[in-house]
PDB file of N, CA and C in Angstrom:
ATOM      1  N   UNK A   1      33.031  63.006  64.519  1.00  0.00           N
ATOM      2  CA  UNK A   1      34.066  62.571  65.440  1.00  0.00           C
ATOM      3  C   UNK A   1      34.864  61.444  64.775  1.00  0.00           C
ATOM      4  N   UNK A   2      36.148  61.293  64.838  1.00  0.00           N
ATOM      5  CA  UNK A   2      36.852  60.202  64.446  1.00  0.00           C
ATOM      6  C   UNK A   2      36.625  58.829  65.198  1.00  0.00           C
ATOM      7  N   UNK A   3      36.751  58.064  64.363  1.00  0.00           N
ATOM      8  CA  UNK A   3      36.630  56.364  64.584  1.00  0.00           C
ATOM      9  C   UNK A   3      37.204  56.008  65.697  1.00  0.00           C
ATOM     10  N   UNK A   4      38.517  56.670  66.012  1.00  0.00           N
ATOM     11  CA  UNK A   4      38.987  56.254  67.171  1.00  0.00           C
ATOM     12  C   UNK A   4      38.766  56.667  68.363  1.00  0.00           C
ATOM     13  N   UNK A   5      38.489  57.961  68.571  1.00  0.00           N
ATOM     14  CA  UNK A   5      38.307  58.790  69.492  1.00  0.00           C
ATOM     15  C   UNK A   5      36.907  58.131  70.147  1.00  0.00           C
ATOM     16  N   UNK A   6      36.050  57.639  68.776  1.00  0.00           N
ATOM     17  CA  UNK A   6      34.470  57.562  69.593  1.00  0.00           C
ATOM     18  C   UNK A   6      34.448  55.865  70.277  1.00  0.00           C
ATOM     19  N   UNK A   7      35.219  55.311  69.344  1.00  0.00           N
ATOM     20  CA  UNK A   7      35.734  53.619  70.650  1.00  0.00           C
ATOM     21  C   UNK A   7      36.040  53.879  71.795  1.00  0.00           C
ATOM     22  N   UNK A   8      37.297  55.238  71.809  1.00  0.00           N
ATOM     23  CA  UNK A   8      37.301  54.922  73.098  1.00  0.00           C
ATOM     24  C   UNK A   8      36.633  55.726  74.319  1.00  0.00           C
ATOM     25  N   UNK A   9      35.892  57.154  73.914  1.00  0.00           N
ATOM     26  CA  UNK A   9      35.018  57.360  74.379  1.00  0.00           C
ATOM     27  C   UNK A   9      33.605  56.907  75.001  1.00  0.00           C
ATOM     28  N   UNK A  10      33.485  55.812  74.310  1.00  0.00           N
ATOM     29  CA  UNK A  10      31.861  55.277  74.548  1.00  0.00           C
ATOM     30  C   UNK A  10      32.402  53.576  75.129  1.00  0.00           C
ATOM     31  N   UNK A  11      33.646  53.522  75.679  1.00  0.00           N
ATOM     32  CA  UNK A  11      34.607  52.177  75.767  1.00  0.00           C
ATOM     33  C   UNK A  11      34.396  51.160  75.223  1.00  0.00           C
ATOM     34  N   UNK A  12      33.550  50.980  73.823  1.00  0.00           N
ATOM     35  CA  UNK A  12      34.080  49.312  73.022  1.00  0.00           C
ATOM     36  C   UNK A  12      34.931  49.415  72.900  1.00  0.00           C
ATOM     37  N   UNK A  13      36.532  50.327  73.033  1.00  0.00           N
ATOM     38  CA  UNK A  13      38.073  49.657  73.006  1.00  0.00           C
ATOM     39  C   UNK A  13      38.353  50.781  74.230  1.00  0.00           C
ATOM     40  N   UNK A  14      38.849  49.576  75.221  1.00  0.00           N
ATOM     41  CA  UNK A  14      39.872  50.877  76.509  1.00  0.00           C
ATOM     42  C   UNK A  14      40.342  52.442  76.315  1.00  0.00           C
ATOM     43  N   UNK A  15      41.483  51.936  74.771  1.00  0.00           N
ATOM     44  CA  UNK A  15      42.515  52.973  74.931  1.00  0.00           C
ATOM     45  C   UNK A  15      42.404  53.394  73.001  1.00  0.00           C
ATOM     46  N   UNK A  16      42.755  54.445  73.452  1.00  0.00           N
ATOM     47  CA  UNK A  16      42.370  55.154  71.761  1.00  0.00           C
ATOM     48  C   UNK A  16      43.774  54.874  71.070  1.00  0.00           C
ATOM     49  N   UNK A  17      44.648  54.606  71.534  1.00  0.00           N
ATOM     50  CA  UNK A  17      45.921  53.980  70.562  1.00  0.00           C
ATOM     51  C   UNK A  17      45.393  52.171  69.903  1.00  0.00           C
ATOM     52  N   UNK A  18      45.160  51.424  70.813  1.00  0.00           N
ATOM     53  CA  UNK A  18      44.487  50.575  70.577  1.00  0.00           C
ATOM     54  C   UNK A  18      43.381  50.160  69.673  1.00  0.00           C
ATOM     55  N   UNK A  19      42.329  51.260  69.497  1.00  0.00           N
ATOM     56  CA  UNK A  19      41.916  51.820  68.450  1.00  0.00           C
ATOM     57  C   UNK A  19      41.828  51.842  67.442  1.00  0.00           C
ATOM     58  N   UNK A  20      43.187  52.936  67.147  1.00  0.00           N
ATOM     59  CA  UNK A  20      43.619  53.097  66.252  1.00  0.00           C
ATOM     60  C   UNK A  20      44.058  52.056  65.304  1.00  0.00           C
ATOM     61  N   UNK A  21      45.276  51.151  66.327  1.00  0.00           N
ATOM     62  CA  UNK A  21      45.814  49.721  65.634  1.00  0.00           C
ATOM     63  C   UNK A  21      44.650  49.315  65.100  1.00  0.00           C
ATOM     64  N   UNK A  22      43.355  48.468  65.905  1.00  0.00           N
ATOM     65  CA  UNK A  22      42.464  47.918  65.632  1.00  0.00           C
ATOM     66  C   UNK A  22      41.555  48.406  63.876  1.00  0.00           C
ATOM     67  N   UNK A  23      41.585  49.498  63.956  1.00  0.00           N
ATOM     68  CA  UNK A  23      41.373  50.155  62.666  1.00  0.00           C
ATOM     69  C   UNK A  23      42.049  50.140  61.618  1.00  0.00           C
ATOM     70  N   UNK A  24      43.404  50.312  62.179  1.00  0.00           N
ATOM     71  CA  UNK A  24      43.904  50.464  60.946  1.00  0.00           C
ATOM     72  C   UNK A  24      44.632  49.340  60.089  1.00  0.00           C
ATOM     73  N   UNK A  25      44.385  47.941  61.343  1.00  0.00           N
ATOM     74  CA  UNK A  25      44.806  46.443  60.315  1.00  0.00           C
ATOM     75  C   UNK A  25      43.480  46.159  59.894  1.00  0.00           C
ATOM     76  N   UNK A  26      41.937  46.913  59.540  1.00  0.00           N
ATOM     77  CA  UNK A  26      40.916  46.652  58.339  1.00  0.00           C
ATOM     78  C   UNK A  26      40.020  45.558  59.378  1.00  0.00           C
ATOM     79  N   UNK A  27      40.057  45.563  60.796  1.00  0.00           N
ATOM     80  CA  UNK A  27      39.153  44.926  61.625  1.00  0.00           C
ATOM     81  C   UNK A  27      37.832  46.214  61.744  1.00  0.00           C
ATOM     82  N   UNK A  28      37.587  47.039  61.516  1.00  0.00           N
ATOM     83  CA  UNK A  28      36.806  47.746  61.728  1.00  0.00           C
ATOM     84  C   UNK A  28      35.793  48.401  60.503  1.00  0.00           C
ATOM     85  N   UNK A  29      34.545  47.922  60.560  1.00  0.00           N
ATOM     86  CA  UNK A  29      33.731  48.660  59.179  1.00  0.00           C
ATOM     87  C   UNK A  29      32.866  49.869  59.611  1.00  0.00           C
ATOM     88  N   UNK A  30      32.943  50.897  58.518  1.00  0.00           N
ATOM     89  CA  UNK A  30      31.527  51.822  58.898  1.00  0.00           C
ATOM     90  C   UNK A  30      30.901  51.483  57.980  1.00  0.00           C
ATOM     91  N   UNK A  31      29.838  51.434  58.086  1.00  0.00           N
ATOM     92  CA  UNK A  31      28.210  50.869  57.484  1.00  0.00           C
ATOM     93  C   UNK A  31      28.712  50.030  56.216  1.00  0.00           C
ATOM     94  N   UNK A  32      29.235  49.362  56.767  1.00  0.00           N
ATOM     95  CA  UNK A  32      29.991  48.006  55.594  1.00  0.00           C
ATOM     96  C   UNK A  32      31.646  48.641  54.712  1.00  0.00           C
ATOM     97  N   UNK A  33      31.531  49.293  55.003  1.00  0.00           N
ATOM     98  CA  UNK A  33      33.038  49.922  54.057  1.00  0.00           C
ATOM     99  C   UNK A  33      33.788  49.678  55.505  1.00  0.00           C
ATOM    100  N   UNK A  34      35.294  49.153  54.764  1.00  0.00           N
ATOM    101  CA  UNK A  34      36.609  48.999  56.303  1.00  0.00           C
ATOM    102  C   UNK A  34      37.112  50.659  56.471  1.00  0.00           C
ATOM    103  N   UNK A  35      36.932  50.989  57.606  1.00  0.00           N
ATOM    104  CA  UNK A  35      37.365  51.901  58.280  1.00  0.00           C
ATOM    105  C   UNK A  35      38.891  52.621  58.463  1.00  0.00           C
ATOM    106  N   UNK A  36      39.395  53.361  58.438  1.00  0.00           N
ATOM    107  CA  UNK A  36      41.022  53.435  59.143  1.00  0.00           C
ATOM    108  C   UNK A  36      39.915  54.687  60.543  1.00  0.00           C
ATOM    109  N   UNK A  37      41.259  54.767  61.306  1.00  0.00           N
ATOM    110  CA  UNK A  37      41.038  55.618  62.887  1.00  0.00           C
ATOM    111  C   UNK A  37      40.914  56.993  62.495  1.00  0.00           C
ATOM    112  N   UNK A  38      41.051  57.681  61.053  1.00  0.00           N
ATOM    113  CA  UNK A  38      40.413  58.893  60.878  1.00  0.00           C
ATOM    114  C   UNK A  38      38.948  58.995  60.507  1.00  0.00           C
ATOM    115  N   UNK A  39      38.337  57.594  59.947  1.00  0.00           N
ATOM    116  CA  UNK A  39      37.349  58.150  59.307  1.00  0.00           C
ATOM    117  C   UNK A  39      36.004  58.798  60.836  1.00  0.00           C
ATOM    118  N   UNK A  40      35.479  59.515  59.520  1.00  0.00           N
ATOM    119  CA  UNK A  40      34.161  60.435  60.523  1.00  0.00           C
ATOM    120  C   UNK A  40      33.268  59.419  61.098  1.00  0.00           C
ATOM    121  N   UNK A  41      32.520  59.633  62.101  1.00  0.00           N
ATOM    122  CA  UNK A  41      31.798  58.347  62.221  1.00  0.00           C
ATOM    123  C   UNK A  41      30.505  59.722  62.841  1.00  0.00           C
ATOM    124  N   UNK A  42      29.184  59.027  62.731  1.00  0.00           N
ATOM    125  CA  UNK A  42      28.144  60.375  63.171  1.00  0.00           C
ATOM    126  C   UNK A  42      26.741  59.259  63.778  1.00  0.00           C
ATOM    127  N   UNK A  43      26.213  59.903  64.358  1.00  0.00           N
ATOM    128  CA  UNK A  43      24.729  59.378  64.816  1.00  0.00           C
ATOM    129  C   UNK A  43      24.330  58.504  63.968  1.00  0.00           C
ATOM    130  N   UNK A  44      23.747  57.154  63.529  1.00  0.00           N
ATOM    131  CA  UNK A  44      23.522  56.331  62.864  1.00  0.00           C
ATOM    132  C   UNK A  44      23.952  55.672  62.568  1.00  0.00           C
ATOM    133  N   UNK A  45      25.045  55.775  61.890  1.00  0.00           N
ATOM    134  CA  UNK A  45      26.156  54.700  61.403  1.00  0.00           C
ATOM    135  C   UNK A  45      26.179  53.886  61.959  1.00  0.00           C
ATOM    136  N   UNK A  46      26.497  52.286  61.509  1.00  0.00           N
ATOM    137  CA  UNK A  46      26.825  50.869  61.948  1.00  0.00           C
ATOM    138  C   UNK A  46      28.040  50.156  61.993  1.00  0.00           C
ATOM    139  N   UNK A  47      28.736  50.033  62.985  1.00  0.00           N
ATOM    140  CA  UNK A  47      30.007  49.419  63.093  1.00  0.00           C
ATOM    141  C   UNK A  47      29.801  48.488  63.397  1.00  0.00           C
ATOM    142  N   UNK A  48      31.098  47.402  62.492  1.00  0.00           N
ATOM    143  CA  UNK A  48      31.228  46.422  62.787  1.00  0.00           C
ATOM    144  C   UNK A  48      32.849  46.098  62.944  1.00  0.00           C
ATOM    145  N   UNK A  49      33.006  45.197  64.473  1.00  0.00           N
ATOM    146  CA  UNK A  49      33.946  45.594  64.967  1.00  0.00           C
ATOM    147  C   UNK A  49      34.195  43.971  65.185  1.00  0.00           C
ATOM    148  N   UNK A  50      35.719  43.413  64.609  1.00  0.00           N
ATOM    149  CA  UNK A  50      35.930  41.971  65.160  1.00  0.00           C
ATOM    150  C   UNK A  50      37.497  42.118  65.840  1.00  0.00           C
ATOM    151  N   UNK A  51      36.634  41.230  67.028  1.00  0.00           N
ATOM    152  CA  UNK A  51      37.435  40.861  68.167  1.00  0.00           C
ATOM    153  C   UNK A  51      37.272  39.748  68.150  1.00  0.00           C
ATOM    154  N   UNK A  52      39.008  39.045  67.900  1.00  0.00           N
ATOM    155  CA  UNK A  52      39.423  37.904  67.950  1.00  0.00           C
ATOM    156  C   UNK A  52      38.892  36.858  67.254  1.00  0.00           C
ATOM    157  N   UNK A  53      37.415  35.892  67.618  1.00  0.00           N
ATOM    158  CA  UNK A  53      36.755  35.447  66.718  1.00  0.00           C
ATOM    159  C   UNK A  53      35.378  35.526  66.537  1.00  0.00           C
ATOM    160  N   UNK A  54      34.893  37.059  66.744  1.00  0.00           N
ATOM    161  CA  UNK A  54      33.814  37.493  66.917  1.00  0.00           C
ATOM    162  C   UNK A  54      33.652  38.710  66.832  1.00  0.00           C
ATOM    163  N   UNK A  55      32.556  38.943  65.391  1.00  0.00           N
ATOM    164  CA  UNK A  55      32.001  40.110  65.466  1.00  0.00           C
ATOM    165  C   UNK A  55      30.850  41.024  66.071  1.00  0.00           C
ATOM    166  N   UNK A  56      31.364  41.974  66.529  1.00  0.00           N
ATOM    167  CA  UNK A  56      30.491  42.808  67.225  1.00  0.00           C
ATOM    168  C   UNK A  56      29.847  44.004  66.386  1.00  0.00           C
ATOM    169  N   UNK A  57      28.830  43.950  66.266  1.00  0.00           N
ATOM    170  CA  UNK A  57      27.604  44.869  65.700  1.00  0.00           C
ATOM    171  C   UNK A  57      26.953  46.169  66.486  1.00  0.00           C
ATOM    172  N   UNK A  58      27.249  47.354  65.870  1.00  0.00           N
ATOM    173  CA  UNK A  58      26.934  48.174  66.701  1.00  0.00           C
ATOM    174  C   UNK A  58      26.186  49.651  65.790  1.00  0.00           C
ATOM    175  N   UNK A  59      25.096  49.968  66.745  1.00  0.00           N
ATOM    176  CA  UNK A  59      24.644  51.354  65.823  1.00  0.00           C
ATOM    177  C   UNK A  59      25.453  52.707  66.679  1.00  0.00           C
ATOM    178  N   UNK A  60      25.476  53.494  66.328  1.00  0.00           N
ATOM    179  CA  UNK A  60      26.005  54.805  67.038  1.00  0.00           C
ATOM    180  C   UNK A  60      24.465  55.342  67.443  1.00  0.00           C
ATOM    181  N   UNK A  61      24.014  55.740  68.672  1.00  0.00           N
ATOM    182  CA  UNK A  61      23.103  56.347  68.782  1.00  0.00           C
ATOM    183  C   UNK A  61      23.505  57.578  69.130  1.00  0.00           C
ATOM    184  N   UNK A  62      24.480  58.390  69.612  1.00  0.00           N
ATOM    185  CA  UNK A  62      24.956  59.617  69.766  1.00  0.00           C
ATOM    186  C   UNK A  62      26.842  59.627  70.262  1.00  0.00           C
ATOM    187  N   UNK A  63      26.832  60.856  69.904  1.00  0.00           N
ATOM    188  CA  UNK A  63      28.275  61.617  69.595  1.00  0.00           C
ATOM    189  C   UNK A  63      28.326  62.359  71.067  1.00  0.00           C
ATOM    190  N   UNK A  64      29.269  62.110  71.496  1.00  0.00           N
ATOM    191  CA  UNK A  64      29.698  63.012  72.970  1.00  0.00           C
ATOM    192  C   UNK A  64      31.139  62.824  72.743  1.00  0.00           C
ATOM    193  N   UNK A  65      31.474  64.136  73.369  1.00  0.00           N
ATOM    194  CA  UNK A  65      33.377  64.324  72.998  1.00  0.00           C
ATOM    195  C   UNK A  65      33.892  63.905  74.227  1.00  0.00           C
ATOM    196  N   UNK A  66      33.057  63.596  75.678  1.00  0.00           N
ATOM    197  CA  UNK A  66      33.545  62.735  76.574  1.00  0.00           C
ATOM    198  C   UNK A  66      32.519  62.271  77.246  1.00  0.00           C
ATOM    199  N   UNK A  67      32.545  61.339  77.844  1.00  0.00           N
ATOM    200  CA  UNK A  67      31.490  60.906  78.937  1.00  0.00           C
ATOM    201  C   UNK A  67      31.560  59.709  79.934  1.00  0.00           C
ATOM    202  N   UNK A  68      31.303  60.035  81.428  1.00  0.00           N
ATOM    203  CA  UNK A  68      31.237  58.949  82.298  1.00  0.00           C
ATOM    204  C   UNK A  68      30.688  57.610  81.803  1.00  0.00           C
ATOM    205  N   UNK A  69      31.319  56.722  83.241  1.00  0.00           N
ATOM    206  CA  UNK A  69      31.226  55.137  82.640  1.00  0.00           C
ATOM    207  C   UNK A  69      29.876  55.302  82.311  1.00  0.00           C
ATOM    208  N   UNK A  70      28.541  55.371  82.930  1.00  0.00           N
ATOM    209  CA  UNK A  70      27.786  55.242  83.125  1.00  0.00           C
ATOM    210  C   UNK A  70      26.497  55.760  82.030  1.00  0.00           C
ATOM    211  N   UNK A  71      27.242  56.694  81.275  1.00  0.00           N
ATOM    212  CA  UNK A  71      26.852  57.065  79.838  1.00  0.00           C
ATOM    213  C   UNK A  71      27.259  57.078  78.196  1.00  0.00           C
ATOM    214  N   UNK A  72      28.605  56.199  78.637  1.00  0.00           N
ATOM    215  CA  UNK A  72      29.565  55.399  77.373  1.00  0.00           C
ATOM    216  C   UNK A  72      28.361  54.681  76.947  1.00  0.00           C
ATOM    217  N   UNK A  73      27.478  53.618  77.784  1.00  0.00           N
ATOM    218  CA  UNK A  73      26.789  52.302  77.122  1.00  0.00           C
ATOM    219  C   UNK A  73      25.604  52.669  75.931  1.00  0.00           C
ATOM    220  N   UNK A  74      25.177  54.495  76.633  1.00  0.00           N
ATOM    221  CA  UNK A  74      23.930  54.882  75.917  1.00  0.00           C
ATOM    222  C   UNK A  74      24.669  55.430  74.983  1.00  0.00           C
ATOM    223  N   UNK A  75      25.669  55.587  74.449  1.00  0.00           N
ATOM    224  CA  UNK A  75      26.070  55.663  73.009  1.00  0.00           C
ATOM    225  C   UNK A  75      25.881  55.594  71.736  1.00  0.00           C
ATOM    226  N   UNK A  76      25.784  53.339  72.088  1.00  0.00           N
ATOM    227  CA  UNK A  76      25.367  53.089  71.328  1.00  0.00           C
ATOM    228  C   UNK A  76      24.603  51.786  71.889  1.00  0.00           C
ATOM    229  N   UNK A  77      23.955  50.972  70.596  1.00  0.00           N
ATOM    230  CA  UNK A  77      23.392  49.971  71.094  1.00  0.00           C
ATOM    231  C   UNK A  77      23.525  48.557  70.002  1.00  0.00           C
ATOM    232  N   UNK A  78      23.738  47.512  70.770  1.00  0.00           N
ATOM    233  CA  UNK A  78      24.795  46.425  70.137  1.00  0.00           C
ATOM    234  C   UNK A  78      23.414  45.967  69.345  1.00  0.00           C
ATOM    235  N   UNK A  79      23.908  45.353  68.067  1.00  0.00           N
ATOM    236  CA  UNK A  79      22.776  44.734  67.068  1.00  0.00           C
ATOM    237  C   UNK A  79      23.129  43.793  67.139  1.00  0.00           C
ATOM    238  N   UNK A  80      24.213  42.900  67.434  1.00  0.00           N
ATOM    239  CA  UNK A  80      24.332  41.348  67.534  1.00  0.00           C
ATOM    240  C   UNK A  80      25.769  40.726  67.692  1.00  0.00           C
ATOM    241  N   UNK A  81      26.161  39.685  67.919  1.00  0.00           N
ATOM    242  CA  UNK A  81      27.434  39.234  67.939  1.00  0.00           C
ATOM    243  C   UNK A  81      27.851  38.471  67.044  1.00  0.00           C
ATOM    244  N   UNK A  82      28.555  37.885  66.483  1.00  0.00           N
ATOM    245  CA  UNK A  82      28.292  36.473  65.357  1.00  0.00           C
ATOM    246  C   UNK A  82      29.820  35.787  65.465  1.00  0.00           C
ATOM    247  N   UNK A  83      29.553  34.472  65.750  1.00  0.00           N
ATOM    248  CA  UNK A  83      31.226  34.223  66.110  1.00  0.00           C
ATOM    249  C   UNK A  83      31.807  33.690  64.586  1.00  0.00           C
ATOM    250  N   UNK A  84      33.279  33.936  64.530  1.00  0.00           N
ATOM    251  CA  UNK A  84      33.750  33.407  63.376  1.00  0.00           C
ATOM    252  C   UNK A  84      34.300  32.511  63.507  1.00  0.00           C
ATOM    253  N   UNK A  85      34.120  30.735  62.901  1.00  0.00           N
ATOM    254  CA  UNK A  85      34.671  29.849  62.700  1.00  0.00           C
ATOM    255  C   UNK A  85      36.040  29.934  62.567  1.00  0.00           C
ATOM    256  N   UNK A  86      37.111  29.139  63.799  1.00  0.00           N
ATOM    257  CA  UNK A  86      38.280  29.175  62.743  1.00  0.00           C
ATOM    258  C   UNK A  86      38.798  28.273  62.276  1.00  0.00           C
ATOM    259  N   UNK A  87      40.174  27.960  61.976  1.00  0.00           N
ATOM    260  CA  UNK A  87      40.621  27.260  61.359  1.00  0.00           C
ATOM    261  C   UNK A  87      40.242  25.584  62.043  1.00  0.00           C
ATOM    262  N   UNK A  88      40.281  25.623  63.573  1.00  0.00           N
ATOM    263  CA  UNK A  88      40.905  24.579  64.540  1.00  0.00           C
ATOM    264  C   UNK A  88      39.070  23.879  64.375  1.00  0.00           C
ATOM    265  N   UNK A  89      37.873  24.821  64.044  1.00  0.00           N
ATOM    266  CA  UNK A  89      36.639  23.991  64.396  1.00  0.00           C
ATOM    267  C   UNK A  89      36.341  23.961  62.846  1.00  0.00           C
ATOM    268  N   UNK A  90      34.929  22.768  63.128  1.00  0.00           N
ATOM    269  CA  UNK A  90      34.820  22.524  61.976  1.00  0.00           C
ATOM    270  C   UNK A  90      33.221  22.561  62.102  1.00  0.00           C
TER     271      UNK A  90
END
């Protein structure tokens, strides 16, 4: 399944255009390599996804081509958060 499609399927990003952007300015890694919104993404793989000043860690535990709110979360499962220092703290 593509990178983008499975964000916004499993909702770590709302909207799959959004996504896409998010991917394709190099905020998005699969299993450490930066991502664009085509690459394949499959059962296992580890994304790492930064929002704003914080990265979000994530495994893929399964592939569904759609699914209710209520089965987006079993997707996947978050490995950690880590905030990024910015410029303004020290």
């Amino acid at each position: 399944m593509r990178l983008d499609k499975f964000l916004k399927v499993s909702r770590l990003i709302k909207r799959r255009t959004l996504a896409k952007e998010v991917s394709d300015q190099g905020r998005i890694s699969v299993n450490g390599v930066p991502a664009k919104a085509s690459t394949n993404v499959k059962a296992g793989d580890e994304l790492a996804i930064r929002f704003g000043q914080k990265v979000v860690s994530v495994k893929i535990e399964r592939i569904q081509e759609n699914s209710r709110k209520e089965e987006a979360a079993e997707m996947y499962t978050i490995l950690g958060e880590e905030r990024i220092p910015g410029d303004d703290e020290e």
